[in-house]
N, C-alpha and C. Protein backbone atom coordinates (compact mmCIF):
# COMPACT_ATOMS: atom_id res chain seq x y z
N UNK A 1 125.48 75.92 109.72
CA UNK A 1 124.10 76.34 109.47
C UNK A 1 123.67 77.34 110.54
N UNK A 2 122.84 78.10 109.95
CA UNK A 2 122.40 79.52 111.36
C UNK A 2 121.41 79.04 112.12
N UNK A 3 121.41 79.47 112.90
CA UNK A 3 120.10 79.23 114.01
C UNK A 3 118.67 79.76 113.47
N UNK A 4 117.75 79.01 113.58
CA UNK A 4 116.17 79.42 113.44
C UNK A 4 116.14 81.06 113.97
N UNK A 5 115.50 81.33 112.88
CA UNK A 5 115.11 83.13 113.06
C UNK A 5 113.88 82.78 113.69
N UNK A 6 113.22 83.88 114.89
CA UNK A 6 111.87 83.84 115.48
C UNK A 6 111.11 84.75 114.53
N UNK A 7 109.93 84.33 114.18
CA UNK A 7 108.53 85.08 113.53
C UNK A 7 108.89 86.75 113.71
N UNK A 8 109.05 87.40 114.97
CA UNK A 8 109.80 88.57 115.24
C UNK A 8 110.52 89.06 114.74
N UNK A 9 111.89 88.24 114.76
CA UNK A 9 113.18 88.31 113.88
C UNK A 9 112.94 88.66 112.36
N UNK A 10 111.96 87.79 111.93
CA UNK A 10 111.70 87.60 110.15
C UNK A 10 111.27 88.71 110.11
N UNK A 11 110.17 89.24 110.98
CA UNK A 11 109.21 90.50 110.81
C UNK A 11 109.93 91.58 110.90
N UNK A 12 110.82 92.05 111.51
CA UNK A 12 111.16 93.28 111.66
C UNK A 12 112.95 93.25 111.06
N UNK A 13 113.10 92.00 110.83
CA UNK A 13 114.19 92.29 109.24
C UNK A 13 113.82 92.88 107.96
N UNK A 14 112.90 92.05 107.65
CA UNK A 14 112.15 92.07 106.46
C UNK A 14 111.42 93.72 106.43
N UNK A 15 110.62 93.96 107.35
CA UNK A 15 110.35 95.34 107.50
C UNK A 15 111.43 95.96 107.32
N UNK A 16 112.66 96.28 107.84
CA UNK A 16 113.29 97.02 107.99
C UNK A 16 113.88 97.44 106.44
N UNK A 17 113.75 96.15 105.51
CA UNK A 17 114.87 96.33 104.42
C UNK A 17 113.46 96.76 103.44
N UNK A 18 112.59 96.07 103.60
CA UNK A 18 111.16 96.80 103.04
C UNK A 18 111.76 98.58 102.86
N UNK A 19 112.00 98.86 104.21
CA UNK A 19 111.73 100.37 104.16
C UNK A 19 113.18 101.30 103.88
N UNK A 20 114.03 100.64 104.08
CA UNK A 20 115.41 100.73 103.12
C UNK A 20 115.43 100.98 102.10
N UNK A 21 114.40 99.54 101.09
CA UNK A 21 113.89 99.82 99.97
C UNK A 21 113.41 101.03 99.20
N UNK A 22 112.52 101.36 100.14
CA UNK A 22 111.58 102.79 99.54
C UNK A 22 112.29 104.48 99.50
N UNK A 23 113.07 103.96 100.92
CA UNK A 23 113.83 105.10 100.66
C UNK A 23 115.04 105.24 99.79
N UNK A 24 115.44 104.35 99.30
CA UNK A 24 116.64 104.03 97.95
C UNK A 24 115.98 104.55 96.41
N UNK A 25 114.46 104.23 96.61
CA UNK A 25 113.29 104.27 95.69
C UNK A 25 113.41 106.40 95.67
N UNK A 26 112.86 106.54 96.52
CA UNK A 26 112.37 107.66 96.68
C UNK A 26 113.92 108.52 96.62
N UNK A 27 115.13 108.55 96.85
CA UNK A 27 116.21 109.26 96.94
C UNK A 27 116.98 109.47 95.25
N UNK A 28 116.98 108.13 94.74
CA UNK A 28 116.57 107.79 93.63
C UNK A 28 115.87 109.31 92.58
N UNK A 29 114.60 108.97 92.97
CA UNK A 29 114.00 110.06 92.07
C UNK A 29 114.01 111.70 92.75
N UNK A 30 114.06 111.70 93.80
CA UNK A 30 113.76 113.04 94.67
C UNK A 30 115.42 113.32 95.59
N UNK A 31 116.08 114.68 95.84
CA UNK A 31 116.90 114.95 96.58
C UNK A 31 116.51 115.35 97.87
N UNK A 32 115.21 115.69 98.25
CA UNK A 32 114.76 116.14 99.70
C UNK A 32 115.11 114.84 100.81
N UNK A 33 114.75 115.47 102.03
CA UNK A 33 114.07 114.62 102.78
C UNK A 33 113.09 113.81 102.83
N UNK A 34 113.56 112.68 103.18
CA UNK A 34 112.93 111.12 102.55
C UNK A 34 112.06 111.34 103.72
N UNK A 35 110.52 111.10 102.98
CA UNK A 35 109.39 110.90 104.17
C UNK A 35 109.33 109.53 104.99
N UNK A 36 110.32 108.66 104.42
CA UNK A 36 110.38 107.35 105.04
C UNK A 36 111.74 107.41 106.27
N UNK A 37 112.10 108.62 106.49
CA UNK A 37 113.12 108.38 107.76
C UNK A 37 112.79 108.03 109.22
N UNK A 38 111.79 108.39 109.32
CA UNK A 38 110.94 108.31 110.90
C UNK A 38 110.62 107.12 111.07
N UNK A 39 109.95 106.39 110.07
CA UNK A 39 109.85 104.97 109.61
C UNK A 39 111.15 104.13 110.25
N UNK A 40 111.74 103.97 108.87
CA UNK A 40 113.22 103.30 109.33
C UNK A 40 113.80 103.64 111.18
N UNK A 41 113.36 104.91 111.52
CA UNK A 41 114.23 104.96 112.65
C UNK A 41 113.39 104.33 113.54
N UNK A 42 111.97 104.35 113.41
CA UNK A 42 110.98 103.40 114.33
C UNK A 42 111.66 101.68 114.02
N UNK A 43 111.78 100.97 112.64
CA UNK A 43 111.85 99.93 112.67
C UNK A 43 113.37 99.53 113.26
N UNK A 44 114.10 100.70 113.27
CA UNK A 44 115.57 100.20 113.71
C UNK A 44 116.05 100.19 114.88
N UNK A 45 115.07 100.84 115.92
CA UNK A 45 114.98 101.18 117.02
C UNK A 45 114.75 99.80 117.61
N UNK A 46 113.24 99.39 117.64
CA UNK A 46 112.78 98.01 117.40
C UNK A 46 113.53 96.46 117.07
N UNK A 47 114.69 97.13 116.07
CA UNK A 47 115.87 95.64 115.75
C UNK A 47 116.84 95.98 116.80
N UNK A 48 116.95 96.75 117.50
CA UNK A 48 118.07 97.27 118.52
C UNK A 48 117.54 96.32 119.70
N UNK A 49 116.48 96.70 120.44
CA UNK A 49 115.72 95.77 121.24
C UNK A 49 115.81 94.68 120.83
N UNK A 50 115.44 94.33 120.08
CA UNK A 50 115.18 92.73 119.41
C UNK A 50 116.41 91.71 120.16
N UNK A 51 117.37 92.54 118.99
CA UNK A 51 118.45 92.07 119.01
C UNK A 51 119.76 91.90 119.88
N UNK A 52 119.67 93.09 121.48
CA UNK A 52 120.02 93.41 122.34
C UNK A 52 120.92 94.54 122.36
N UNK A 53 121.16 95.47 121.11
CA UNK A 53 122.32 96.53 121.06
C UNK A 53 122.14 97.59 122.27
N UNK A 54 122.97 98.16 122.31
CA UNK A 54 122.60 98.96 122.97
C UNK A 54 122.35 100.40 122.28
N UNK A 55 122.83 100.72 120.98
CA UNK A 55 122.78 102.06 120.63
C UNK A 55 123.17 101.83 118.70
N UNK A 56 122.20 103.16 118.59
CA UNK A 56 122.00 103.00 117.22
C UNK A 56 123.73 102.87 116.55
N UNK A 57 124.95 103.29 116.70
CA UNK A 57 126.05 103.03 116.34
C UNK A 57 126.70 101.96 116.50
N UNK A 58 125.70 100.55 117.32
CA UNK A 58 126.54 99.38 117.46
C UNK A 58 126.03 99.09 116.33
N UNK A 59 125.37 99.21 115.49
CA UNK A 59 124.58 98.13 114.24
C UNK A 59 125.10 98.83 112.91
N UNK A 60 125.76 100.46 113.07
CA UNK A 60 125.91 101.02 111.81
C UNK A 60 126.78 100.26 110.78
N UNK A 61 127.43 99.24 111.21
CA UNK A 61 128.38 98.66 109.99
C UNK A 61 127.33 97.58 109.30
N UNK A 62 126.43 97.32 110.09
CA UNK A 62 125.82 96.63 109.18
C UNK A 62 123.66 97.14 108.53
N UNK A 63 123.51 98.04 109.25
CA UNK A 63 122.20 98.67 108.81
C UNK A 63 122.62 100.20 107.93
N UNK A 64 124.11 100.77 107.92
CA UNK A 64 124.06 102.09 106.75
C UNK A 64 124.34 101.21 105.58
N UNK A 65 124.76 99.91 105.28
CA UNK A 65 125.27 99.39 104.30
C UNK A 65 124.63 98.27 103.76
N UNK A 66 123.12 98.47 103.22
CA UNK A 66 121.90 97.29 103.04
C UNK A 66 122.33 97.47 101.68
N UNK A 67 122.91 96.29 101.42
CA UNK A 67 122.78 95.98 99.57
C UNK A 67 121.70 95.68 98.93
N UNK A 68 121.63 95.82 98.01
CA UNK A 68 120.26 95.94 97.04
C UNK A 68 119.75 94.28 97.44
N UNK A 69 118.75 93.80 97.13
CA UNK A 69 118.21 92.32 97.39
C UNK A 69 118.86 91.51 98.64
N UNK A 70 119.76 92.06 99.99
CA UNK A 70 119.92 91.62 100.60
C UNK A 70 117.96 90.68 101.12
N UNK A 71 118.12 89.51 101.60
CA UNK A 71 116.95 89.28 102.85
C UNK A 71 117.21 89.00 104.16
N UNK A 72 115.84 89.06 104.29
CA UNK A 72 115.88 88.86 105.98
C UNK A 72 117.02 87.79 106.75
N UNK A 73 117.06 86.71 105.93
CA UNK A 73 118.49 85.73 106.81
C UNK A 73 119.32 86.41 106.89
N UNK A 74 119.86 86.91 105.76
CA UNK A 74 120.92 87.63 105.61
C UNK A 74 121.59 88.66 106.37
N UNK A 75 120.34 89.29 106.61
CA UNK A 75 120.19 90.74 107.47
C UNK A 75 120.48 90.11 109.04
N UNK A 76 119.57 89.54 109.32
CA UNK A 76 119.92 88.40 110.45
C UNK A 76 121.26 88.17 110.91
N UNK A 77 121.54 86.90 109.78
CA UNK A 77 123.11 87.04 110.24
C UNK A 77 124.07 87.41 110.40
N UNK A 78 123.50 88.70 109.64
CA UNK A 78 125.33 89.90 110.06
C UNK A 78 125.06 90.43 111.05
N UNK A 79 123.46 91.02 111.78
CA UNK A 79 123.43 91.54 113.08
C UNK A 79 123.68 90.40 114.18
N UNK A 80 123.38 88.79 113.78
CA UNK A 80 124.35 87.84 114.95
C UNK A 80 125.49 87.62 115.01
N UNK A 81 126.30 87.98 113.66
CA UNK A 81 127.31 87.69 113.56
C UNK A 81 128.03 89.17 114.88
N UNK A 82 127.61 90.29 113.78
CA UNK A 82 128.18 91.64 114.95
C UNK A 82 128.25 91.59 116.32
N UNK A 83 126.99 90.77 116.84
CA UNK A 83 126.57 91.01 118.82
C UNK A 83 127.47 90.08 118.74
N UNK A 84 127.99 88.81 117.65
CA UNK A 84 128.85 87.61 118.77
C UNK A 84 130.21 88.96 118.65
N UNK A 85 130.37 89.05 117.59
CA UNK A 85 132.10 90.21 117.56
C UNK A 85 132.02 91.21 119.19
N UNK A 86 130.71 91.90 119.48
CA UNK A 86 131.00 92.91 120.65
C UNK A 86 131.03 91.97 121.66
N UNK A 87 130.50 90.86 121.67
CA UNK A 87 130.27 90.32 122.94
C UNK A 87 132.14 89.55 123.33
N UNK A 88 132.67 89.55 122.51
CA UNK A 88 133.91 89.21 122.73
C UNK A 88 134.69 89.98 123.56
């Protein structure tokens, strides 16, 4: 069983795939530049801290590759699962 997510944790998973969302939404119908990138890079910045990475390329195996209806546990546990893999 996983460890209790903090209020934090829930919040800025859930945000994050929120805004994943929109831009899947918006890429979807439009080929430009997604007005939701600045967004995402604020909320991912934010799960970096959270979570202790040090740099936006420790998390890319698991934040370029958000499956459709992933949630927040989910999201969770592959970024705890990843820090236990580097911390090895």
């Amino acid at each position: 069983m996983s460890e209790p997510m903090t209020e934090e944790q829930i919040r800025l998973c859930r945000e994050y795939l929120e805004v994943v969302d929109l831009m899947k939404n918006w890429w979807s119908q439009h080929t430009s530049w997604s007005p939701y990138n600045q967004l995402r890079a604020n909320v991912h910045f934010e799960l970096l801290a959270l979570y202790g990475f040090d740099s936006e390329s420790d998390t890319s195996e698991v934040t370029d590759n958000i499956p459709d209806g992933m949630t927040p546990r989910e999201l969770h546990d592959k970024l705890m699962e990843l820090k236990t893999r580097q911390s090895a």
